[in-house]
Protein backbone atom coordinates (compact mmCIF):
# COMPACT_ATOMS: atom_id res chain seq x y z
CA UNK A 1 97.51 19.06 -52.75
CA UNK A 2 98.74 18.70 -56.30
CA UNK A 3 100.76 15.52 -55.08
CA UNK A 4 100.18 12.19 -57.27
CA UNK A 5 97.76 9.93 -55.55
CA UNK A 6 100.17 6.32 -55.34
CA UNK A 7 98.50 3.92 -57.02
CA UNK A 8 98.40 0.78 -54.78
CA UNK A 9 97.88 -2.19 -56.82
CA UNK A 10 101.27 -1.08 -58.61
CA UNK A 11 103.32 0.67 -55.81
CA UNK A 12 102.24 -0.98 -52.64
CA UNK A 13 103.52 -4.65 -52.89
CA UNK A 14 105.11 -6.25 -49.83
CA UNK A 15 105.79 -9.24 -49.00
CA UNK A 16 104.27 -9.86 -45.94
CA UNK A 17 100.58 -9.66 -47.87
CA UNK A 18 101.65 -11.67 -50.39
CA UNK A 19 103.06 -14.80 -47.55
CA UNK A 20 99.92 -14.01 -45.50
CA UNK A 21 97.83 -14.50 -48.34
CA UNK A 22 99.49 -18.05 -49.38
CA UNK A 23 99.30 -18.92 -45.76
CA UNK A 24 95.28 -18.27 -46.12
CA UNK A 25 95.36 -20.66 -49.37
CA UNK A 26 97.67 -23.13 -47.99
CA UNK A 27 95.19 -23.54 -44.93
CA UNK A 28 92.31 -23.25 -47.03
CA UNK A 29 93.43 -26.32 -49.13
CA UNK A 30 94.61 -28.28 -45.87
CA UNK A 31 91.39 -28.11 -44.71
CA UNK A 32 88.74 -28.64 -47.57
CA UNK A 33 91.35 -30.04 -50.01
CA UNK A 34 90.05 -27.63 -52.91
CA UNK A 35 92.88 -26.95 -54.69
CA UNK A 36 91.26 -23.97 -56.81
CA UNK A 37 93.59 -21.73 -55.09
CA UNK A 38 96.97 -23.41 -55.27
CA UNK A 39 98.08 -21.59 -58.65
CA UNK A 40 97.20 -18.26 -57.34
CA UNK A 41 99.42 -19.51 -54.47
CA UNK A 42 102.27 -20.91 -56.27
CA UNK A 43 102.44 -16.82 -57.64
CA UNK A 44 102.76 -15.40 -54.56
CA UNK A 45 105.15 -17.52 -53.83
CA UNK A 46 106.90 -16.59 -56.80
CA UNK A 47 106.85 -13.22 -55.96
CA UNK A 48 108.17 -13.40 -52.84
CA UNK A 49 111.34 -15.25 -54.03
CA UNK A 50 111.86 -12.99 -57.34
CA UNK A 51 112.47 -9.90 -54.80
CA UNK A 52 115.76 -8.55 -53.63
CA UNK A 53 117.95 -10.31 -51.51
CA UNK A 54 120.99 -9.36 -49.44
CA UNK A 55 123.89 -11.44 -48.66
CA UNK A 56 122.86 -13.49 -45.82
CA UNK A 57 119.59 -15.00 -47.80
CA UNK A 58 117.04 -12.30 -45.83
CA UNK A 59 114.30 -11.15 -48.28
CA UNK A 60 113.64 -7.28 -49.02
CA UNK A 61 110.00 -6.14 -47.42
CA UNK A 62 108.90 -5.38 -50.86
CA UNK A 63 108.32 -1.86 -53.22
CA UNK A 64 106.34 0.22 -50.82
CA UNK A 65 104.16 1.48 -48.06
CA UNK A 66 102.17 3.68 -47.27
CA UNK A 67 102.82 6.55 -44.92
CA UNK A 68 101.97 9.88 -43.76
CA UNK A 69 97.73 8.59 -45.02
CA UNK A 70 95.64 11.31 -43.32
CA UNK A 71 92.27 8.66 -43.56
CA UNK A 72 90.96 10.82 -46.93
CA UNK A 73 93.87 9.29 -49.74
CA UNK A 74 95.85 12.73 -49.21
CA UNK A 75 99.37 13.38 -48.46
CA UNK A 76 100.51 10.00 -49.30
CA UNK A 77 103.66 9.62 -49.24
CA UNK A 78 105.35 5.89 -50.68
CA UNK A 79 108.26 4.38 -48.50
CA UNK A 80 110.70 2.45 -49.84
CA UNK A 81 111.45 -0.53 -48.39
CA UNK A 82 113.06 -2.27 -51.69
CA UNK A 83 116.26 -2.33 -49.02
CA UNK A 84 115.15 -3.37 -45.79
CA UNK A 85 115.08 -6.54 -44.58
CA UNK A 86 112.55 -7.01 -41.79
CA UNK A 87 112.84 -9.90 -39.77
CA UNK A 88 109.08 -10.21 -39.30
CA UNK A 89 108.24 -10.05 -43.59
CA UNK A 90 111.21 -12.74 -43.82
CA UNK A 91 109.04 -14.67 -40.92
CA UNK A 92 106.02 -14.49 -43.25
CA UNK A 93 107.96 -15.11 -46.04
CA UNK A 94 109.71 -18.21 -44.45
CA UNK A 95 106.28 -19.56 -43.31
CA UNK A 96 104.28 -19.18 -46.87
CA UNK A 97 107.11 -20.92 -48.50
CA UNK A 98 107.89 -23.85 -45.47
CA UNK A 99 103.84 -24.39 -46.07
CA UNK A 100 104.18 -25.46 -50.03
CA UNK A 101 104.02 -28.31 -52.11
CA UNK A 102 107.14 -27.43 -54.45
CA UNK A 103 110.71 -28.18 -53.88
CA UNK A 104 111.78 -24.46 -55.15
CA UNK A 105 109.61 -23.24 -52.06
CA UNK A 106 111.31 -24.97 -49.46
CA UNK A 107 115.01 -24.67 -50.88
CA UNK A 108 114.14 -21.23 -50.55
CA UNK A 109 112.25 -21.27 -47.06
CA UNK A 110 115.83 -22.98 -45.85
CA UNK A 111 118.01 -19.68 -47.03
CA UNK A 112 115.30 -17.70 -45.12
CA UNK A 113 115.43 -19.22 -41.96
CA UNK A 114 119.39 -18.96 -41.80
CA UNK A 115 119.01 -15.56 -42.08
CA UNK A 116 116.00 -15.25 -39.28
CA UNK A 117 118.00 -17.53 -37.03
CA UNK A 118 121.22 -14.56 -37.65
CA UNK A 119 118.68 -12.11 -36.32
CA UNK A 120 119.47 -12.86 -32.61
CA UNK A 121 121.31 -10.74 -30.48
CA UNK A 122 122.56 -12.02 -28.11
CA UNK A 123 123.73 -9.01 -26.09
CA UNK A 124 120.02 -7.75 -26.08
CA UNK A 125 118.55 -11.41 -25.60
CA UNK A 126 116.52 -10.83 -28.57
CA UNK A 127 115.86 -11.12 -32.52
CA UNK A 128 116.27 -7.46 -34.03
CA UNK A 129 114.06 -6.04 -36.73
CA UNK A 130 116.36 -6.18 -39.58
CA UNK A 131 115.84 -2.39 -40.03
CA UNK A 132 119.22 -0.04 -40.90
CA UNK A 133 119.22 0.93 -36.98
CA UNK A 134 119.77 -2.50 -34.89
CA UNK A 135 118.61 -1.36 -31.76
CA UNK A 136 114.51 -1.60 -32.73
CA UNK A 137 113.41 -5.10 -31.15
CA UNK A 138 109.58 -5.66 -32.28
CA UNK A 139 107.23 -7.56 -30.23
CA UNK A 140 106.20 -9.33 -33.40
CA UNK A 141 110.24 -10.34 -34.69
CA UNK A 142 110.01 -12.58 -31.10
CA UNK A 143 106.47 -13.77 -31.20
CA UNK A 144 105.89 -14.66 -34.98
CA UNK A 145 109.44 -16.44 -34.79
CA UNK A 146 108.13 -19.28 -32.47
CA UNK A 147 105.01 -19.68 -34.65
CA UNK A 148 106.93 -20.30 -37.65
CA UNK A 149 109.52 -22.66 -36.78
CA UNK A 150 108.89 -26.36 -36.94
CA UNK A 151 108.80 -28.35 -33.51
CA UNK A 152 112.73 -29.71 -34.48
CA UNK A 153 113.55 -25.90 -35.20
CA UNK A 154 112.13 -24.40 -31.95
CA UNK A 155 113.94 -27.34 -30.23
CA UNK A 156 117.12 -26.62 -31.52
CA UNK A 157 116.88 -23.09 -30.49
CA UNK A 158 115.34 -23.11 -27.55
CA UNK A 159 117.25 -21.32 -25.46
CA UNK A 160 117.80 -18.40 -28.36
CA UNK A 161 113.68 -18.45 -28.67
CA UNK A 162 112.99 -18.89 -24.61
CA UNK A 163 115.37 -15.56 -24.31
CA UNK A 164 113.78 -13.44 -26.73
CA UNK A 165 110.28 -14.47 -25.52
CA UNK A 166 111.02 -13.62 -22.23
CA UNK A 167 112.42 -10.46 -22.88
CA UNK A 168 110.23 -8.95 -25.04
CA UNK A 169 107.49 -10.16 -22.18
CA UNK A 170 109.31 -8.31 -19.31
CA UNK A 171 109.76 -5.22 -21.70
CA UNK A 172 106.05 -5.16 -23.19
CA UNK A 173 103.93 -6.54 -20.50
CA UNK A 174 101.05 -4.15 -19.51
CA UNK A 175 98.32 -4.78 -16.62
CA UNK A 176 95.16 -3.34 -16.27
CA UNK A 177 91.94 -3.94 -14.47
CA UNK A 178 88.94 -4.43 -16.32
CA UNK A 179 85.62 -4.74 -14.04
CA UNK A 180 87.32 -5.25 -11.24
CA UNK A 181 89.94 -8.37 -12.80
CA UNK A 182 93.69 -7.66 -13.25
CA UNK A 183 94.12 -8.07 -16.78
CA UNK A 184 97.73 -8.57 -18.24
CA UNK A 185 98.38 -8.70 -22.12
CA UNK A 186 101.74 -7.39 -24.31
CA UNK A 187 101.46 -3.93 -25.91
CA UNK A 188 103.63 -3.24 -28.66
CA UNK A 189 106.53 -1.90 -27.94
């Protein structure tokens, strides 16, 4: 097609691999209490906090993604997302750092969470994406947000949390029947 292939150790960096995979080393050491991992770790971590942040402490998704992939590596095209500030990559962000051993981490984790708590709406009921249009509501911005908060967090916004979860539930729920059983699950919406 005479279009550059992207090359995606260098152009497709976002931050919600990088959390995921110092949430995966973080468990990992909990666990077996190896520590072999916890430098590669402590990096990611790093990484995460050296990218760009807006005003209200949210954390930009990262350099790029991949779109437009049609399964054989052509007509790639790289999005930028070195502006947006997804609520569900600040999630991942917030838990990877709230689950380390430094100090730096969890001063940082603190700014993070101020800025996921912001996220709610509360004309909608719900946490918005942190995308440039505020009306998209992702199933994972009200699911992921429960997981990550501490017991004392979730506590504290309760009501905020019980909202969202209930309204992304009424707005996502699908039924089906499987072998004869009514099935009910959340699509993503």
């Amino acid at each position: 097609s005479g279009e550059p292939l992207v090359n995606s150790a260098k152009d497709r960096q976002l931050v919600a691999q990088a959390a995921w995979l110092s949430l995966a080393f973080s468990r990992y050491q909990s666990r077996t209490k190896d520590s072999q991992f916890e430098k590669t770790r402590n990096l990611l971590n790093d990484w995460v906090m050296k990218q760009k942040r807006n005003e209200q402490g949210g954390i930009a998704m990262g350099t790029g993604c991949y779109a437009g992939d049609n399964g054989y590596g052509k007509n790639i095209r790289l999005d930028d997302y070195s502006n947006v500030f997804a609520t569900e990559h600040n999630i991942d962000a917030f838990a990877a750092l709230s689950n380390s051993n430094r100090p730096e981490d969890h001063a940082e984790a603190i700014k993070i969470k101020k800025y996921l708590l912001a996220r709610f709406d509360p004309g909608s009921g719900l946490f918005d994406g942190g995308f440039k249009t505020a009306d998209e509501r992702p199933l994972d911005a009200q699911t992921w947000m429960v997981l990550a908060l501490s017991k004392e967090d979730r506590v504290n916004n309760a009501n905020n949390l019980t909202s969202a979860l209930d309204k992304i539930i009424s707005k996502c729920e699908i039924s089906a029947t499987v072998n004869g059983a009514s099935v009910k699950g959340l699509s993503s919406c």
